[in-house]
PDB file of N, CA and C in Angstrom:
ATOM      1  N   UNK A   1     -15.610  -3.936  16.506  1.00  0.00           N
ATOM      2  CA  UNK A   1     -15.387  -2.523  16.700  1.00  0.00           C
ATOM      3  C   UNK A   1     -16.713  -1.797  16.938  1.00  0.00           C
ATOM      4  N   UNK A   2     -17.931  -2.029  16.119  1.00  0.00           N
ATOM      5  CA  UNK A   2     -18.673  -1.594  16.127  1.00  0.00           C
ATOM      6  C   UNK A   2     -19.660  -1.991  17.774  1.00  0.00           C
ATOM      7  N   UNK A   3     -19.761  -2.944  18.116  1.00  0.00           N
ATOM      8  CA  UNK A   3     -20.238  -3.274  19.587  1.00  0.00           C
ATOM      9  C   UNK A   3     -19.421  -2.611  20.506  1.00  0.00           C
ATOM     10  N   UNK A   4     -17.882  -2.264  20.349  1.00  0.00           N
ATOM     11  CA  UNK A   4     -17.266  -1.617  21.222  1.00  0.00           C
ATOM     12  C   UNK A   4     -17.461   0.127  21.666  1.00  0.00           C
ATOM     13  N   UNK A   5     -18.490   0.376  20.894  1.00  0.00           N
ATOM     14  CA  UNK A   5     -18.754   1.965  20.061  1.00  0.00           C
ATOM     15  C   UNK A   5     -17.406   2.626  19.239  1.00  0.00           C
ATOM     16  N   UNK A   6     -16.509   1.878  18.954  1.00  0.00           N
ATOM     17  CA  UNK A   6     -15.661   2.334  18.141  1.00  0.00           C
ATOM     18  C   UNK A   6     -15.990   2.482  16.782  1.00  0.00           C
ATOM     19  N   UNK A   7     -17.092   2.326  16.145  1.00  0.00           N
ATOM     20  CA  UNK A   7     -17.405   2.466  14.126  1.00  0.00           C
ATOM     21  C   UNK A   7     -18.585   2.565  14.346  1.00  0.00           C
ATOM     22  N   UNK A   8     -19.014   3.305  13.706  1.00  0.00           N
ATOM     23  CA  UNK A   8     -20.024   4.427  13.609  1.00  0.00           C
ATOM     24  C   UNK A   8     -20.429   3.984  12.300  1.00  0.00           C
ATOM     25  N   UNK A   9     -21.714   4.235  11.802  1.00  0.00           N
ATOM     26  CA  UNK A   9     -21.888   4.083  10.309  1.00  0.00           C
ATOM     27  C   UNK A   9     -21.355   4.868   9.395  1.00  0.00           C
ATOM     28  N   UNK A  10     -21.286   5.776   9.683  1.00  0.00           N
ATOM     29  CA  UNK A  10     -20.666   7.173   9.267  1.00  0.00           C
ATOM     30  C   UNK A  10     -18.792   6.230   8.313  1.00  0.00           C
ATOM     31  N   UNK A  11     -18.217   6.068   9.805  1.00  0.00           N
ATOM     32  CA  UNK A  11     -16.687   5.396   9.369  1.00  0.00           C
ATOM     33  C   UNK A  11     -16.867   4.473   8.357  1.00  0.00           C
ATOM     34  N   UNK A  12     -18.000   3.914   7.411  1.00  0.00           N
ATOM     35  CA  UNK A  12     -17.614   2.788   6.877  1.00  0.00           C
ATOM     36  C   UNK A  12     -16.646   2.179   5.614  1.00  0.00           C
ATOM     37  N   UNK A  13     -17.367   3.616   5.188  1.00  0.00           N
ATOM     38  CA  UNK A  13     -16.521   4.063   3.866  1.00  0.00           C
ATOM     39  C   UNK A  13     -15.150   4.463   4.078  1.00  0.00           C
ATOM     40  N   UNK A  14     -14.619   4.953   5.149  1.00  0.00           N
ATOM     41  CA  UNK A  14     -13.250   5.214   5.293  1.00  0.00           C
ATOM     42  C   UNK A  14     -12.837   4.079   5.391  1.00  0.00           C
ATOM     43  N   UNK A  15     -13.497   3.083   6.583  1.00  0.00           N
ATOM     44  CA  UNK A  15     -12.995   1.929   6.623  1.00  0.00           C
ATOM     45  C   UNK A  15     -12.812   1.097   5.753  1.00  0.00           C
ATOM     46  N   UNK A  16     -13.853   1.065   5.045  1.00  0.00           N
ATOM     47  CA  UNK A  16     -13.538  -0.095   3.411  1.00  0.00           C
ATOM     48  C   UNK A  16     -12.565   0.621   2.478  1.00  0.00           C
ATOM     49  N   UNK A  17     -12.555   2.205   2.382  1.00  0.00           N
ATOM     50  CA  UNK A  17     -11.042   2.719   1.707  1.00  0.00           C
ATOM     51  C   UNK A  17      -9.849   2.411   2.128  1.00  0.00           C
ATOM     52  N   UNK A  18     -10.047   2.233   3.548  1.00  0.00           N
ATOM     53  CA  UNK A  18      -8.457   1.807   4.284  1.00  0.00           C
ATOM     54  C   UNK A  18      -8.372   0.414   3.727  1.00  0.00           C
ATOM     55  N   UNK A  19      -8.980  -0.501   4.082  1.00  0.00           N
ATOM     56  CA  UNK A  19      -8.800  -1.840   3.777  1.00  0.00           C
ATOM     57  C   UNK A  19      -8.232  -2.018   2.516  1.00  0.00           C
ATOM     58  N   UNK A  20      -8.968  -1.557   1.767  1.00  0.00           N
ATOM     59  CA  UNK A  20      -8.989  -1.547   0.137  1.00  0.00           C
ATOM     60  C   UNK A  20      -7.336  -1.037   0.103  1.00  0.00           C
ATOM     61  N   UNK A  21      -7.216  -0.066   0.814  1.00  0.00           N
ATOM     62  CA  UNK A  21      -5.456   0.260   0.449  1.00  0.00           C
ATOM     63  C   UNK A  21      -4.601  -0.521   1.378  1.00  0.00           C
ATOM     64  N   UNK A  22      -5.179  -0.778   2.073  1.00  0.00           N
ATOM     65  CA  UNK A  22      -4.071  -1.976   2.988  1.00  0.00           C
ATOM     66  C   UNK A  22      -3.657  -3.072   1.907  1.00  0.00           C
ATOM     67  N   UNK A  23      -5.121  -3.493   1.428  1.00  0.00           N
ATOM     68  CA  UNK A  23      -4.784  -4.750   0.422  1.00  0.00           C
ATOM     69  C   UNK A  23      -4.111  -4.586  -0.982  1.00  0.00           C
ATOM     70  N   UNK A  24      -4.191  -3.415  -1.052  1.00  0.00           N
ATOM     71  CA  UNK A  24      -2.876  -2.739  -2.358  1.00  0.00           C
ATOM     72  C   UNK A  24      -1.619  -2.734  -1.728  1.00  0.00           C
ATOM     73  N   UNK A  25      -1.327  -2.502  -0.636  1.00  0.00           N
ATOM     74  CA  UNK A  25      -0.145  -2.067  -0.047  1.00  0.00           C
ATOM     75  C   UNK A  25       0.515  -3.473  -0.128  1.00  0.00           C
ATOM     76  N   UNK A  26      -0.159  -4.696   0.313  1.00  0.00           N
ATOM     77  CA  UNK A  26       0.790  -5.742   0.549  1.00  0.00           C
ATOM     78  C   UNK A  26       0.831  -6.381  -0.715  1.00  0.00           C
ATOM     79  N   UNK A  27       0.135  -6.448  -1.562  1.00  0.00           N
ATOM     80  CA  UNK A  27       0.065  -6.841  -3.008  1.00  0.00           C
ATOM     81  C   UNK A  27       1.486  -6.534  -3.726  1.00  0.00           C
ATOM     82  N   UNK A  28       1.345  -4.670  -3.432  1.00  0.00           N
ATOM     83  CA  UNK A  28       2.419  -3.929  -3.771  1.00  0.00           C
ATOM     84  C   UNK A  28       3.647  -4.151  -3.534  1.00  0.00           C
ATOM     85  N   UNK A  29       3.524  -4.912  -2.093  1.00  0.00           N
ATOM     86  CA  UNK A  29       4.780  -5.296  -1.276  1.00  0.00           C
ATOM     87  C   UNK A  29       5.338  -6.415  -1.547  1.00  0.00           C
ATOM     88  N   UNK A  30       4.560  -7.347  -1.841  1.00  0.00           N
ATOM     89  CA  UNK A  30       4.883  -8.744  -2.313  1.00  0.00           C
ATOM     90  C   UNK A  30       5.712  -9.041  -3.442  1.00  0.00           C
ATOM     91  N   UNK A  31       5.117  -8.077  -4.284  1.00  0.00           N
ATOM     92  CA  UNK A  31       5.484  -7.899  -6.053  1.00  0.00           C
ATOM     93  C   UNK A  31       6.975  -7.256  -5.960  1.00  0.00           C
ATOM     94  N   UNK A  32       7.094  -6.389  -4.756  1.00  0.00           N
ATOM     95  CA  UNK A  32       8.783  -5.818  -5.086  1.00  0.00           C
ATOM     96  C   UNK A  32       9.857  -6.376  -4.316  1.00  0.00           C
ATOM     97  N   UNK A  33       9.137  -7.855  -3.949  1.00  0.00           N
ATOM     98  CA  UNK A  33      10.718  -8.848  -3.037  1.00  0.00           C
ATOM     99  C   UNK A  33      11.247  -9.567  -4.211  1.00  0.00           C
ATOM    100  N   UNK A  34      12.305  -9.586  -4.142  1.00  0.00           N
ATOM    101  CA  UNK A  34      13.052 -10.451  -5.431  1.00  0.00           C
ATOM    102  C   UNK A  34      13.690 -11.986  -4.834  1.00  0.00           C
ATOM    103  N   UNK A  35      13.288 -12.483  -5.466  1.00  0.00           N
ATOM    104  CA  UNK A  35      14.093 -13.835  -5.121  1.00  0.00           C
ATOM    105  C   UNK A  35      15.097 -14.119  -4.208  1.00  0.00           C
ATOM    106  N   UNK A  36      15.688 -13.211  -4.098  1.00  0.00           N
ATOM    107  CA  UNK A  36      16.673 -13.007  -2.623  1.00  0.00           C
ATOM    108  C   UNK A  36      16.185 -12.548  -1.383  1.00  0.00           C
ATOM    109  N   UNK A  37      15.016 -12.120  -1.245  1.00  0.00           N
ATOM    110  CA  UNK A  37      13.982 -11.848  -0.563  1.00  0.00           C
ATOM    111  C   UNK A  37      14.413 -10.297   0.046  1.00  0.00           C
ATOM    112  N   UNK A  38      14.713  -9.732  -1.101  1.00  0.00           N
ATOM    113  CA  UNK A  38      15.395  -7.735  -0.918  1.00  0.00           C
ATOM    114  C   UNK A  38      14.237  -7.138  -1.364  1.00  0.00           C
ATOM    115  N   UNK A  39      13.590  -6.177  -0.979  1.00  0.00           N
ATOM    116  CA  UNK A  39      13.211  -5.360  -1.368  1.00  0.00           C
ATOM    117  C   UNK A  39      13.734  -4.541  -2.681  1.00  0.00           C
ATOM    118  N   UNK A  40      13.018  -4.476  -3.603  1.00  0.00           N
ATOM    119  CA  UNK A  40      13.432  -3.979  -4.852  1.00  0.00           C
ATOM    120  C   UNK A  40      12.870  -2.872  -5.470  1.00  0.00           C
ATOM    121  N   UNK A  41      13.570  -1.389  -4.807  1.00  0.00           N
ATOM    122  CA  UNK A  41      12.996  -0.271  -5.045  1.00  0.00           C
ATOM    123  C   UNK A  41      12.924   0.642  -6.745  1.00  0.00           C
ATOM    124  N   UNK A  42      14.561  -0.146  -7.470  1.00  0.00           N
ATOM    125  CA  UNK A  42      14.760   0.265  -8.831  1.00  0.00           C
ATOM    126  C   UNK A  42      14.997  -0.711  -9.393  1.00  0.00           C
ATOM    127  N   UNK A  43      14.505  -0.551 -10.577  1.00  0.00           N
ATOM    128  CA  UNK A  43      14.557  -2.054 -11.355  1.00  0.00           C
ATOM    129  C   UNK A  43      15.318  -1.801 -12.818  1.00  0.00           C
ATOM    130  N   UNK A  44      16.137  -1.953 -13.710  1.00  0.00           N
ATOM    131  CA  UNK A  44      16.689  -2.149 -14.769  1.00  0.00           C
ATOM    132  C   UNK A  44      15.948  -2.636 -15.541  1.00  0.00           C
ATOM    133  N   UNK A  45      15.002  -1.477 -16.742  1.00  0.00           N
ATOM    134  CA  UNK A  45      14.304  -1.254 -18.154  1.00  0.00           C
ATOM    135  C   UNK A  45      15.176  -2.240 -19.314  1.00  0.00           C
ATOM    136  N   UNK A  46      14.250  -2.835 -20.100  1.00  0.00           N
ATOM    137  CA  UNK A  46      14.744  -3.745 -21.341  1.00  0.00           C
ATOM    138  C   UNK A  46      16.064  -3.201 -21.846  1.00  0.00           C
ATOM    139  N   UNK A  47      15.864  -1.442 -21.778  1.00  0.00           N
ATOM    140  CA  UNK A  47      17.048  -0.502 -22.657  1.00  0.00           C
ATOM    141  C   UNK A  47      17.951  -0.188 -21.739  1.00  0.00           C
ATOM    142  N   UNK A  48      18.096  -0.867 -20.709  1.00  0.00           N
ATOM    143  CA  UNK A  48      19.381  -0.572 -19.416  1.00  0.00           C
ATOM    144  C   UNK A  48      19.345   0.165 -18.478  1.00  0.00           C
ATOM    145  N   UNK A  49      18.259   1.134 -18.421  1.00  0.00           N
ATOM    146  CA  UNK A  49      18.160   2.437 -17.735  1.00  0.00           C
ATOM    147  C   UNK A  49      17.537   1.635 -16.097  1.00  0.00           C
ATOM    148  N   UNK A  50      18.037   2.909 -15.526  1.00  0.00           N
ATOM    149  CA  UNK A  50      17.268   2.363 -13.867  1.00  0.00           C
ATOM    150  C   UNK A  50      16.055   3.334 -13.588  1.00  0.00           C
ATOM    151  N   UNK A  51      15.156   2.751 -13.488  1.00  0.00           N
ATOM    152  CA  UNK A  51      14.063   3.460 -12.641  1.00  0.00           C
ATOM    153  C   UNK A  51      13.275   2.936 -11.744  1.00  0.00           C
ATOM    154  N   UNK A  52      12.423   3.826 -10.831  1.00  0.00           N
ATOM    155  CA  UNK A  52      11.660   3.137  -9.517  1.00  0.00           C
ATOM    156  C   UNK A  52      10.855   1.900 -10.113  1.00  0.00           C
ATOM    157  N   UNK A  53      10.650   0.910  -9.184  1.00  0.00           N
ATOM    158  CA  UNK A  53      10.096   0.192  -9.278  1.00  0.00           C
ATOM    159  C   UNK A  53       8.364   0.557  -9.170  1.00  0.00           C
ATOM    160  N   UNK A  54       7.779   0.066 -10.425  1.00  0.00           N
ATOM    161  CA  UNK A  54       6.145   1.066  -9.903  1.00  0.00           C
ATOM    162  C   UNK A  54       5.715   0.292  -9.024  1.00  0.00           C
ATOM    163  N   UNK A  55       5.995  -1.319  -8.527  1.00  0.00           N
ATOM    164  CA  UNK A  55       5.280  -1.550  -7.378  1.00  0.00           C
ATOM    165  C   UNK A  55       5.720  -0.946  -6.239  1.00  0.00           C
ATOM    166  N   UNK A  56       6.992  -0.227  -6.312  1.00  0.00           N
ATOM    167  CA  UNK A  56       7.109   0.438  -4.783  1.00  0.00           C
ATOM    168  C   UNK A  56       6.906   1.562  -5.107  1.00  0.00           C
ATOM    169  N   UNK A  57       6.089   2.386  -6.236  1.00  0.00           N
ATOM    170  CA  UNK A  57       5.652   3.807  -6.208  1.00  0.00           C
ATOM    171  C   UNK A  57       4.333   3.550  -5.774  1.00  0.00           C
ATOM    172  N   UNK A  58       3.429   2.146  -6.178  1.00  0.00           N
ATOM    173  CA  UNK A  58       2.206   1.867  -5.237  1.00  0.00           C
ATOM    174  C   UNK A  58       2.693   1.969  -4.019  1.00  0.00           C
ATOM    175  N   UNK A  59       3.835   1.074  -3.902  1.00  0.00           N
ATOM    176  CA  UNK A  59       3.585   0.806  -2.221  1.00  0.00           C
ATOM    177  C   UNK A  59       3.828   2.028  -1.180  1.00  0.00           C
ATOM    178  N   UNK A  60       4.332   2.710  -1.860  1.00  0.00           N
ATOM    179  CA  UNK A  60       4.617   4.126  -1.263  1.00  0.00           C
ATOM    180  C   UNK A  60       3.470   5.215  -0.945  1.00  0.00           C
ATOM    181  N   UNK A  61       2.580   5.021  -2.398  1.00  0.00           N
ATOM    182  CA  UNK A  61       1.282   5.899  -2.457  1.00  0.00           C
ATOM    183  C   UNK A  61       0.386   5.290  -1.638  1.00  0.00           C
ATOM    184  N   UNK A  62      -0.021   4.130  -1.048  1.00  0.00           N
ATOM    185  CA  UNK A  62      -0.559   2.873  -0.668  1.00  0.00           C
ATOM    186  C   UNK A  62      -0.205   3.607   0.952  1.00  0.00           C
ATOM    187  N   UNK A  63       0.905   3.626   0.935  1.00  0.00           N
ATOM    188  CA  UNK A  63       1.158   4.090   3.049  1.00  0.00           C
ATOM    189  C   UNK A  63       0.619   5.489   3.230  1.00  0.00           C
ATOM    190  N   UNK A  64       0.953   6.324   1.973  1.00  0.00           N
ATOM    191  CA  UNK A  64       0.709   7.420   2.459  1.00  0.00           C
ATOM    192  C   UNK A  64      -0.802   7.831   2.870  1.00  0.00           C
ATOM    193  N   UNK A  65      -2.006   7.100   1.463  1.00  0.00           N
ATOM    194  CA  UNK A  65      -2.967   7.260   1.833  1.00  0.00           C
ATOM    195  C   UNK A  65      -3.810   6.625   2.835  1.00  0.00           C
ATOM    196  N   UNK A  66      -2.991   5.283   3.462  1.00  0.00           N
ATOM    197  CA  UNK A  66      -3.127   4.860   5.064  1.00  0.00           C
ATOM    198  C   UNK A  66      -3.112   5.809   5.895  1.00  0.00           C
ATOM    199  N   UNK A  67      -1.736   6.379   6.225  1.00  0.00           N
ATOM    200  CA  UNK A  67      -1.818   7.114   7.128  1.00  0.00           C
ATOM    201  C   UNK A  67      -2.871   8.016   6.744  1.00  0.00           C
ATOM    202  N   UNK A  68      -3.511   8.659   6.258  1.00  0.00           N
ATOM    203  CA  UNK A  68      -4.322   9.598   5.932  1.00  0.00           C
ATOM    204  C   UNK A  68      -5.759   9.607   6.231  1.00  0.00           C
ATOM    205  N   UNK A  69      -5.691   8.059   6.469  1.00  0.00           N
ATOM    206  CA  UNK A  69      -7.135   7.384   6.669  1.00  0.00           C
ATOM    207  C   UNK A  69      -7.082   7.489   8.386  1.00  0.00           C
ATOM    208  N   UNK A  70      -5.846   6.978   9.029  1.00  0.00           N
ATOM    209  CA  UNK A  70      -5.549   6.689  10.063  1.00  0.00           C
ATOM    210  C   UNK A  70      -5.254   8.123  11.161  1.00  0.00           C
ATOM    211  N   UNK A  71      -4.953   9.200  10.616  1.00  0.00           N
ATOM    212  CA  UNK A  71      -5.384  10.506  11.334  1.00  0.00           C
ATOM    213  C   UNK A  71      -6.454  11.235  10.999  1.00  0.00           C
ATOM    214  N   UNK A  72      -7.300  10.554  10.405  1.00  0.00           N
ATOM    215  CA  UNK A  72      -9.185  11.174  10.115  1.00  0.00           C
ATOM    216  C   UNK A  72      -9.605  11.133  11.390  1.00  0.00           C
TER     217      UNK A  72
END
Protein backbone atom coordinates (compact mmCIF):
# COMPACT_ATOMS: atom_id res chain seq x y z
CA UNK A 1 0.00 0.00 0.00
CA UNK A 2 2.52 2.14 1.01
CA UNK A 3 4.73 1.94 -2.50
CA UNK A 4 1.37 2.41 -4.14
CA UNK A 5 1.09 6.02 -2.32
CA UNK A 6 -1.88 4.67 -0.66
CA UNK A 7 -0.45 4.83 3.47
CA UNK A 8 1.02 7.61 4.52
CA UNK A 9 2.79 7.53 7.89
CA UNK A 10 0.30 9.55 9.27
CA UNK A 11 -2.48 6.27 8.52
CA UNK A 12 -0.53 3.93 10.67
CA UNK A 13 -2.13 4.05 13.73
CA UNK A 14 -5.55 3.90 12.19
CA UNK A 15 -4.30 1.12 10.36
CA UNK A 16 -2.98 -0.99 13.27
CA UNK A 17 -6.49 0.11 15.13
CA UNK A 18 -8.36 -1.36 12.22
CA UNK A 19 -6.44 -4.52 12.20
CA UNK A 20 -6.47 -4.82 15.85
CA UNK A 21 -10.43 -4.70 15.48
CA UNK A 22 -10.64 -6.83 12.51
CA UNK A 23 -8.82 -9.43 14.69
CA UNK A 24 -11.47 -8.97 17.55
CA UNK A 25 -14.17 -9.15 15.12
CA UNK A 26 -13.37 -12.70 13.89
CA UNK A 27 -12.30 -13.98 17.29
CA UNK A 28 -15.71 -12.56 18.26
CA UNK A 29 -17.18 -14.35 15.38
CA UNK A 30 -15.76 -17.63 15.87
CA UNK A 31 -16.74 -17.80 19.62
CA UNK A 32 -20.61 -17.22 18.67
CA UNK A 33 -20.96 -20.37 16.02
CA UNK A 34 -22.39 -23.22 17.92
CA UNK A 35 -21.82 -26.61 17.01
CA UNK A 36 -24.45 -26.56 14.43
CA UNK A 37 -22.51 -24.00 12.83
CA UNK A 38 -25.61 -21.04 13.66
CA UNK A 39 -24.71 -18.08 14.67
CA UNK A 40 -25.58 -17.56 18.28
CA UNK A 41 -26.84 -14.13 19.07
CA UNK A 42 -28.72 -15.09 22.71
CA UNK A 43 -27.56 -17.49 24.86
CA UNK A 44 -29.49 -19.10 28.01
CA UNK A 45 -27.81 -17.88 31.70
CA UNK A 46 -27.16 -20.83 34.42
CA UNK A 47 -30.69 -19.19 35.99
CA UNK A 48 -32.69 -19.69 32.56
CA UNK A 49 -32.90 -16.21 31.48
CA UNK A 50 -31.99 -15.21 27.74
CA UNK A 51 -29.59 -12.63 27.00
CA UNK A 52 -27.23 -11.33 24.11
CA UNK A 53 -24.52 -13.21 23.58
CA UNK A 54 -21.38 -10.84 24.69
CA UNK A 55 -19.40 -12.33 21.90
CA UNK A 56 -21.87 -10.91 19.47
CA UNK A 57 -22.08 -7.55 21.51
CA UNK A 58 -18.12 -7.60 20.59
CA UNK A 59 -18.83 -8.61 17.34
CA UNK A 60 -21.20 -5.95 16.79
CA UNK A 61 -19.02 -3.15 18.55
CA UNK A 62 -16.00 -4.71 16.51
CA UNK A 63 -18.01 -3.72 12.87
CA UNK A 64 -19.09 -0.69 13.99
CA UNK A 65 -15.74 0.65 14.93
CA UNK A 66 -14.47 -0.83 11.40
CA UNK A 67 -16.61 0.96 9.59
CA UNK A 68 -15.48 4.03 11.37
CA UNK A 69 -11.97 3.42 10.58
CA UNK A 70 -13.02 2.71 6.99
CA UNK A 71 -14.83 6.24 6.29
CA UNK A 72 -11.74 8.26 7.95
Amino acid sequence: MASLGLLCRIDRAALGAYCECWSDWVEASLLCITVDGKDRKVIKTAAGNFVENPYFSIKKRCAELMHKFLVE
